[in-house]
N, C-alpha and C. Protein backbone atom coordinates (compact mmCIF):
# COMPACT_ATOMS: atom_id res chain seq x y z
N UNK A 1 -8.50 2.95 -1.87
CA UNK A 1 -7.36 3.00 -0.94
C UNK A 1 -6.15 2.29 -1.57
N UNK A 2 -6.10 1.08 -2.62
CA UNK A 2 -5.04 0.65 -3.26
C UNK A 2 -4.74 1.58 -4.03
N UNK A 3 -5.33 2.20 -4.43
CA UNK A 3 -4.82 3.00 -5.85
C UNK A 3 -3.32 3.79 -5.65
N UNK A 4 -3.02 3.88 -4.55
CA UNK A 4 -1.73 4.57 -4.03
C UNK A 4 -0.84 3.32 -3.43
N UNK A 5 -0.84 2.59 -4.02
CA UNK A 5 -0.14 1.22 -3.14
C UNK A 5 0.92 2.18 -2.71
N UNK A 6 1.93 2.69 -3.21
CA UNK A 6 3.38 3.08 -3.14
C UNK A 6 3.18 4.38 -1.90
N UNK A 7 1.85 5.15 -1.77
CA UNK A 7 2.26 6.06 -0.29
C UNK A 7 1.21 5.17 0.78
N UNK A 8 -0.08 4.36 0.35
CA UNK A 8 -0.14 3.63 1.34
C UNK A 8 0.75 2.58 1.94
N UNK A 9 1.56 1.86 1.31
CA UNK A 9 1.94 1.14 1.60
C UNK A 9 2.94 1.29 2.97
N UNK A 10 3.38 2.80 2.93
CA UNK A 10 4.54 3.19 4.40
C UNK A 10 3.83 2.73 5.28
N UNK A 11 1.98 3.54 5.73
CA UNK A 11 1.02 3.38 6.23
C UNK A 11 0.36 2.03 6.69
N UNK A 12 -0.07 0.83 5.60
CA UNK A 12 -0.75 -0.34 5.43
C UNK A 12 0.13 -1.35 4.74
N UNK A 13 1.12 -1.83 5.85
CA UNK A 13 1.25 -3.34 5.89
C UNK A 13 0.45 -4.43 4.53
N UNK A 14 -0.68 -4.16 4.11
CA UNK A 14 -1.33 -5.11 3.64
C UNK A 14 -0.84 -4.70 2.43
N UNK A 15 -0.93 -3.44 1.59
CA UNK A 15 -0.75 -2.83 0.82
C UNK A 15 0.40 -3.30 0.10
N UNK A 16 1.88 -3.14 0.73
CA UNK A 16 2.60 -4.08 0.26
C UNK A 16 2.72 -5.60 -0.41
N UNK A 17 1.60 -6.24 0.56
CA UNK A 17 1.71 -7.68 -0.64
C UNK A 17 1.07 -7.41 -1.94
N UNK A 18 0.73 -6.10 -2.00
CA UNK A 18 0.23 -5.56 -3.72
C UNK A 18 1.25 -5.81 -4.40
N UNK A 19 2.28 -4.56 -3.39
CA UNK A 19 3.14 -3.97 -4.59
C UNK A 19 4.17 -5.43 -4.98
């Protein structure tokens, strides 16, 4: 599910403190 930080991230809040 990280592997897409950049289209999950619109989606998952969490995702962003990846990117």
């Amino acid at each position: 599910m990280k592997e897409k930080s950049g289209e999950i991230a619109a989606e998952s809040p969490d995702v962003r403190r990846q990117i």
